[in-house]
C-alpha atoms as a PDB file:
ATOM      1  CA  UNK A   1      -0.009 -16.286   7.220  1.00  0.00           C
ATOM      2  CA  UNK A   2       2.868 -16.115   9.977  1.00  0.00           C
ATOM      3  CA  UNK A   3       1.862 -13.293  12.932  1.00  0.00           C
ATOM      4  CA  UNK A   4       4.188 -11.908  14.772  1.00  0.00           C
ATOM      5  CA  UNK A   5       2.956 -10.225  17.997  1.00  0.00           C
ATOM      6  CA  UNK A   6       2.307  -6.542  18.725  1.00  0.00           C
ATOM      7  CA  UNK A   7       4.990  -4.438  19.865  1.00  0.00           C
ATOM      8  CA  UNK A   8       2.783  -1.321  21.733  1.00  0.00           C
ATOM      9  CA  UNK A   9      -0.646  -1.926  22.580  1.00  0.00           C
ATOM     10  CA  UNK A  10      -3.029   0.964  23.995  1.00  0.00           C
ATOM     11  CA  UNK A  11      -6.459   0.534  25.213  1.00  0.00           C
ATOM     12  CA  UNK A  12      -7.757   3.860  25.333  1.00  0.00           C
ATOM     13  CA  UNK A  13     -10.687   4.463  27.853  1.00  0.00           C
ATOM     14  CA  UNK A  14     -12.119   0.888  27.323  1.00  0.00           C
ATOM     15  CA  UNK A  15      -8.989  -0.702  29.277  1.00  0.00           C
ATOM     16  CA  UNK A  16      -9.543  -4.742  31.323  1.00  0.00           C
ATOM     17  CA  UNK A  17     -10.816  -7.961  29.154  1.00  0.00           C
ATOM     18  CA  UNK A  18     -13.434  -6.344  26.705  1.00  0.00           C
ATOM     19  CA  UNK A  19      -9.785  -4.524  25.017  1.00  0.00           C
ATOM     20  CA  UNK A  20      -7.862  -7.627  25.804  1.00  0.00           C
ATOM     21  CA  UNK A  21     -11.029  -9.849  23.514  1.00  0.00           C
ATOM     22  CA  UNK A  22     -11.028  -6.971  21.129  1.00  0.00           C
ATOM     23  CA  UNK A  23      -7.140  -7.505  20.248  1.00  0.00           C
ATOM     24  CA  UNK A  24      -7.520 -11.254  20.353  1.00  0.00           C
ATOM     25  CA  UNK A  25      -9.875 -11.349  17.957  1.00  0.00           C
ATOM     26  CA  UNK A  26      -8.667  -8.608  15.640  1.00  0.00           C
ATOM     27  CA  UNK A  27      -5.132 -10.288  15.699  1.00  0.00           C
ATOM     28  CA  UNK A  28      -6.610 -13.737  14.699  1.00  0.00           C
ATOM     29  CA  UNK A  29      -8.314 -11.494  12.003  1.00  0.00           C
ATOM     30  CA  UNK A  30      -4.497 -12.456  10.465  1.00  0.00           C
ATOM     31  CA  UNK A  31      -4.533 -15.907  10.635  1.00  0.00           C
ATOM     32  CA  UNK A  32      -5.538 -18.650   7.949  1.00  0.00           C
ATOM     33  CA  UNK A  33      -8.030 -21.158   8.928  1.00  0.00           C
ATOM     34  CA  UNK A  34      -6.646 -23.557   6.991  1.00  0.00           C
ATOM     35  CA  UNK A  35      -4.172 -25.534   4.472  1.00  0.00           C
ATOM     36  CA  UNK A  36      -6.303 -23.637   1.580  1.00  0.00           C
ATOM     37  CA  UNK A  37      -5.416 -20.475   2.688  1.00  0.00           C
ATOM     38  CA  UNK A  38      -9.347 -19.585   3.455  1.00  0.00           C
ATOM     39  CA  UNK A  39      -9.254 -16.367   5.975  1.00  0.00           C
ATOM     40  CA  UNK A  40     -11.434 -17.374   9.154  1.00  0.00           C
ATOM     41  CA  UNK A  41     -14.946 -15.763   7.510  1.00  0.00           C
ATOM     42  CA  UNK A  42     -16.374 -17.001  11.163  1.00  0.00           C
ATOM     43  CA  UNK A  43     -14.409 -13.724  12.488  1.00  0.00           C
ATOM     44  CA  UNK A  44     -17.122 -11.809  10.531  1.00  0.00           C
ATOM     45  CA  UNK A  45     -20.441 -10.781  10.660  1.00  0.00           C
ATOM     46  CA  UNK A  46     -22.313 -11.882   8.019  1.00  0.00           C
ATOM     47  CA  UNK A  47     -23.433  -7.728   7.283  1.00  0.00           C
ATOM     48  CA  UNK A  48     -20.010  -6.542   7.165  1.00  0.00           C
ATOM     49  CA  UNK A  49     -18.672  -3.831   5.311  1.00  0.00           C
ATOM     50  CA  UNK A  50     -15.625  -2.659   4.278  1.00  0.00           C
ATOM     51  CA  UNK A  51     -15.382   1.286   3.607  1.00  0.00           C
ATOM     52  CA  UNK A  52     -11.922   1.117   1.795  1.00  0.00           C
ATOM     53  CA  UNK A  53     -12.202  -2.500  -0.110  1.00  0.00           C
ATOM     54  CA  UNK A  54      -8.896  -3.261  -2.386  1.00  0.00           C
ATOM     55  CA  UNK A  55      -8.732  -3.665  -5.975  1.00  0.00           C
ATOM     56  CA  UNK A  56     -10.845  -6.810  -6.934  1.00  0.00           C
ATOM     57  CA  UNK A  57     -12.713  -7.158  -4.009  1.00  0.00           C
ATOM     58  CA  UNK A  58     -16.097  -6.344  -2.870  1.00  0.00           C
ATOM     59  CA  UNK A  59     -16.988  -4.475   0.230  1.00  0.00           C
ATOM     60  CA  UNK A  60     -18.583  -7.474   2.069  1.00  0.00           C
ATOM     61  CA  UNK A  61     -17.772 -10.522   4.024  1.00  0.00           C
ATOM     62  CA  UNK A  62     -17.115 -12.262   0.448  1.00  0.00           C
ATOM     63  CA  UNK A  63     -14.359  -9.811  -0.279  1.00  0.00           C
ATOM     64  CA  UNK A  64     -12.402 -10.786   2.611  1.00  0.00           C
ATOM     65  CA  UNK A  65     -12.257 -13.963   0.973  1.00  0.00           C
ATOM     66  CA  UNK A  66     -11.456 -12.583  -2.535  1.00  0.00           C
ATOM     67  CA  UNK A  67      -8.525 -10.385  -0.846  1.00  0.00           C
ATOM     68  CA  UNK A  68      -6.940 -12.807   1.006  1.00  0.00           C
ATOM     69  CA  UNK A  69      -7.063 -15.247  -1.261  1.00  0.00           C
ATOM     70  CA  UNK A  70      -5.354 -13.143  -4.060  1.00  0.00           C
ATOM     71  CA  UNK A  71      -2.680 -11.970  -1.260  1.00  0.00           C
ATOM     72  CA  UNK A  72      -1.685 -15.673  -0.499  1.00  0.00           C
ATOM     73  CA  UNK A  73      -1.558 -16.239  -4.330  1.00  0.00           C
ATOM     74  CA  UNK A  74       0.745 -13.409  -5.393  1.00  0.00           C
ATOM     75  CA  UNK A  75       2.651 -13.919  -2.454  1.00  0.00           C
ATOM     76  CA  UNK A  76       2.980 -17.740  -0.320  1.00  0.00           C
ATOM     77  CA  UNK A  77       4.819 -17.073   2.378  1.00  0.00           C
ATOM     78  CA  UNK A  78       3.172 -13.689   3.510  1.00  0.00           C
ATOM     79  CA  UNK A  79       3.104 -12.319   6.747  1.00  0.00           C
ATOM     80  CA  UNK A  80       2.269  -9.936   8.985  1.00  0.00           C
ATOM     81  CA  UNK A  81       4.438  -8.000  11.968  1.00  0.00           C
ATOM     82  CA  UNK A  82       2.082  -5.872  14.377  1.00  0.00           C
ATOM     83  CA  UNK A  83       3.746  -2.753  15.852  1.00  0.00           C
ATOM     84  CA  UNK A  84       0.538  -1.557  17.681  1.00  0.00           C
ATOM     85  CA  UNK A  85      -2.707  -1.802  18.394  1.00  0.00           C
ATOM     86  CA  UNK A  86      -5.158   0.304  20.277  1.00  0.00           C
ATOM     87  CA  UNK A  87      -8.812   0.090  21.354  1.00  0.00           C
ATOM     88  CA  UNK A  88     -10.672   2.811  21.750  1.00  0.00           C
ATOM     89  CA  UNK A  89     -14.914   1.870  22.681  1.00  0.00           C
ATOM     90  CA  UNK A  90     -15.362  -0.907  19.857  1.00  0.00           C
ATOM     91  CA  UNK A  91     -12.983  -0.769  17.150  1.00  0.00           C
ATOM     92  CA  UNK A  92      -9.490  -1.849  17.623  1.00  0.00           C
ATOM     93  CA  UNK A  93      -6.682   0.199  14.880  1.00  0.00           C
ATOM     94  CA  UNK A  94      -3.558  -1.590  14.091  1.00  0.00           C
ATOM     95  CA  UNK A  95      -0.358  -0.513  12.477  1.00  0.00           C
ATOM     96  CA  UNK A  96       1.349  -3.732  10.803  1.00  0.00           C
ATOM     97  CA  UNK A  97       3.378  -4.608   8.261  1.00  0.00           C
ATOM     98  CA  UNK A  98       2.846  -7.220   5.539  1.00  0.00           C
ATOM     99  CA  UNK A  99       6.117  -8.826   3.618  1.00  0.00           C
ATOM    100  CA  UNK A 100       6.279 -11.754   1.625  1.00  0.00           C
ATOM    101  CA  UNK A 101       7.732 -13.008  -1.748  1.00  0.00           C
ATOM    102  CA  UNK A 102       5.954 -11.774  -5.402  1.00  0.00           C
ATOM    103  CA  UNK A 103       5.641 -15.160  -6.547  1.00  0.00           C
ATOM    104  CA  UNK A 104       2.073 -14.981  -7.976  1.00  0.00           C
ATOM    105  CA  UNK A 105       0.118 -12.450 -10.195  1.00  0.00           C
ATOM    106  CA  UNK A 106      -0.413  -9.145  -8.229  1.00  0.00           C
ATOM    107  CA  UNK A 107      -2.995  -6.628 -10.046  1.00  0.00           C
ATOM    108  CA  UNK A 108      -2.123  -8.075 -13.557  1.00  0.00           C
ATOM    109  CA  UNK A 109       1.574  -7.921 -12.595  1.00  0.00           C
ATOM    110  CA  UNK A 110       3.279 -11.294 -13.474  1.00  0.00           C
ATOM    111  CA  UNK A 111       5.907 -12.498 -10.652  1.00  0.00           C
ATOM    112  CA  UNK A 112       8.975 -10.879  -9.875  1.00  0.00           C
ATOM    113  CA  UNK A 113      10.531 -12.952  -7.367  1.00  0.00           C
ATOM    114  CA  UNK A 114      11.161  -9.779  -5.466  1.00  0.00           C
ATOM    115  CA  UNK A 115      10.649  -9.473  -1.478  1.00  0.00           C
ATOM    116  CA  UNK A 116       7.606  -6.791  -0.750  1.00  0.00           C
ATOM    117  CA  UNK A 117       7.219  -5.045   2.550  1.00  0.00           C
ATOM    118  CA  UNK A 118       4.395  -2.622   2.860  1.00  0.00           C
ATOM    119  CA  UNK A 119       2.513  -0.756   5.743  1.00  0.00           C
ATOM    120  CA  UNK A 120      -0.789  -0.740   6.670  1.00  0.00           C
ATOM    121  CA  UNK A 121      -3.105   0.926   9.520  1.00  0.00           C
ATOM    122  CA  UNK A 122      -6.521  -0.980   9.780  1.00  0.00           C
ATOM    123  CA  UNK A 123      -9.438   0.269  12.247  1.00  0.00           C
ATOM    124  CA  UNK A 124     -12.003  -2.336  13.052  1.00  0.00           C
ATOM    125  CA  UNK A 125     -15.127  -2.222  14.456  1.00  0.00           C
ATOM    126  CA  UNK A 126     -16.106  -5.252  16.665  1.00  0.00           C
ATOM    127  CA  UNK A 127     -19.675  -6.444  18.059  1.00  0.00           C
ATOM    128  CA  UNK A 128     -20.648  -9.516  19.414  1.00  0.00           C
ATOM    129  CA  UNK A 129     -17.712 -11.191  18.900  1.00  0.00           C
ATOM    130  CA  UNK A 130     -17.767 -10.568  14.882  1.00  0.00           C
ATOM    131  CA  UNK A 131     -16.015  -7.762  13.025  1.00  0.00           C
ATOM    132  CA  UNK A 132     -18.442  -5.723  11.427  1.00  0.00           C
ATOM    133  CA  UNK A 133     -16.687  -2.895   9.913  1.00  0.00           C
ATOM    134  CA  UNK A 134     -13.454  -2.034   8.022  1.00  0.00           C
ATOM    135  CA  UNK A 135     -11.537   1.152   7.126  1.00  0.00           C
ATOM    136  CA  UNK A 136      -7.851   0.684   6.015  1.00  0.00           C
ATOM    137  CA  UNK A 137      -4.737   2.250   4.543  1.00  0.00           C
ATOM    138  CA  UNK A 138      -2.339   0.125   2.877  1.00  0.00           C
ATOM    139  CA  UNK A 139       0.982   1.418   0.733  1.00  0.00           C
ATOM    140  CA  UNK A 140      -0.021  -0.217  -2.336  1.00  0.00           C
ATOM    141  CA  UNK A 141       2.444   2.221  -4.494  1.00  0.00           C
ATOM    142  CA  UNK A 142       5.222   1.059  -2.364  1.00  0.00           C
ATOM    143  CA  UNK A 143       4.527  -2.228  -3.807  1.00  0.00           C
ATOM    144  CA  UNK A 144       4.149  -1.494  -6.861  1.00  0.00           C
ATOM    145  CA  UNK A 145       7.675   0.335  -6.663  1.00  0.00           C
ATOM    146  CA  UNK A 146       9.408  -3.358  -4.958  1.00  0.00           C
ATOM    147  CA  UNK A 147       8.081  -5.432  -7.586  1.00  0.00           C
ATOM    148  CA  UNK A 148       9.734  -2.769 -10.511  1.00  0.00           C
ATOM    149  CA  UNK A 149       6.501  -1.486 -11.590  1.00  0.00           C
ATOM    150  CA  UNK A 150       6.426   2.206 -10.742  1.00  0.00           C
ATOM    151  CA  UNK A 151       9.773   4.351 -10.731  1.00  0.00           C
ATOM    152  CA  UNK A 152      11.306   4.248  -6.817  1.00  0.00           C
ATOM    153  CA  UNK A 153      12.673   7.737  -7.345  1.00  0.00           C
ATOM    154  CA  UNK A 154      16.445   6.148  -6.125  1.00  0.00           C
ATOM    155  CA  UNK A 155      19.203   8.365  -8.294  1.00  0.00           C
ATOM    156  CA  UNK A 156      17.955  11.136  -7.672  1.00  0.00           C
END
């Protein structure tokens, strides 16, 4: 996954290198860790938990995997654009924006060929180097509109 870097960056009252680590690590959060599109599990801890997991995935380290794994599937050339990031005592909260091309299954969708942009905000918790907790928004009915499967309201 192509990362592009963050455009406004805040670091609250934790401020120096502890925010500076923080971002690092939450930014290479984005990255795949290799050729077979595997997300970097190392990046979390082995008790994570995700408060908000997606459709199809489990709330734990495993459905990192699951997630990313489906992303890269429905759509190979995804990516991410930060717009900003803050850090506030241990979890970091970015603002980003995903594209990529529908070129795979996407929640029993078959592909559309279409070009998908969508929004998220993720807040992160991060200890010892490992993110331990997730809570995220992501525009998944905006999708769903791109890729022709909900109404976009246009005509109106």
């Amino acid at each position: 996954m192509e990362q592009q870097g963050a455009g406004f960056v805040s670091y609250g009252s934790v401020g120096g290198t502890r925010a500076v680590e923080h971002l690092r690590l939450v930014m290479g959060e984005l990255q795949v860790a290799d050729v077979r599109n595997q997300v970097a599990l190392s990046l979390f801890a082995d008790d994570f938990t995700d408060h908000t997991p997606q459709p199809g995935s489990t709330p734990d380290k495993d459905g990192v995997r699951v997630l990313y794994h489906a992303l890269r599937s429905a759509f190979p050339d995804f990516s991410a654009k930060i717009h900003w990031q803050t850090v506030e005592g241990d979890v970091v909260t970015t603002f980003k924006t995903y594209s990529g091309t529908h070129e795979g299954e996407l929640l029993g969708l078959a592909p559309t060929g279409k070009h998908v942009e969508f929004g998220t905000v993720d807040a992160m918790r991060v200890r010892d180097g490992r993110i331990t907790e997730h809570w995220g928004v992501a525009n998944l009915y905006s999708v769903l509109q791109q890729v022709g499967a909900l109404p976009t309201g246009a005509g109106k």
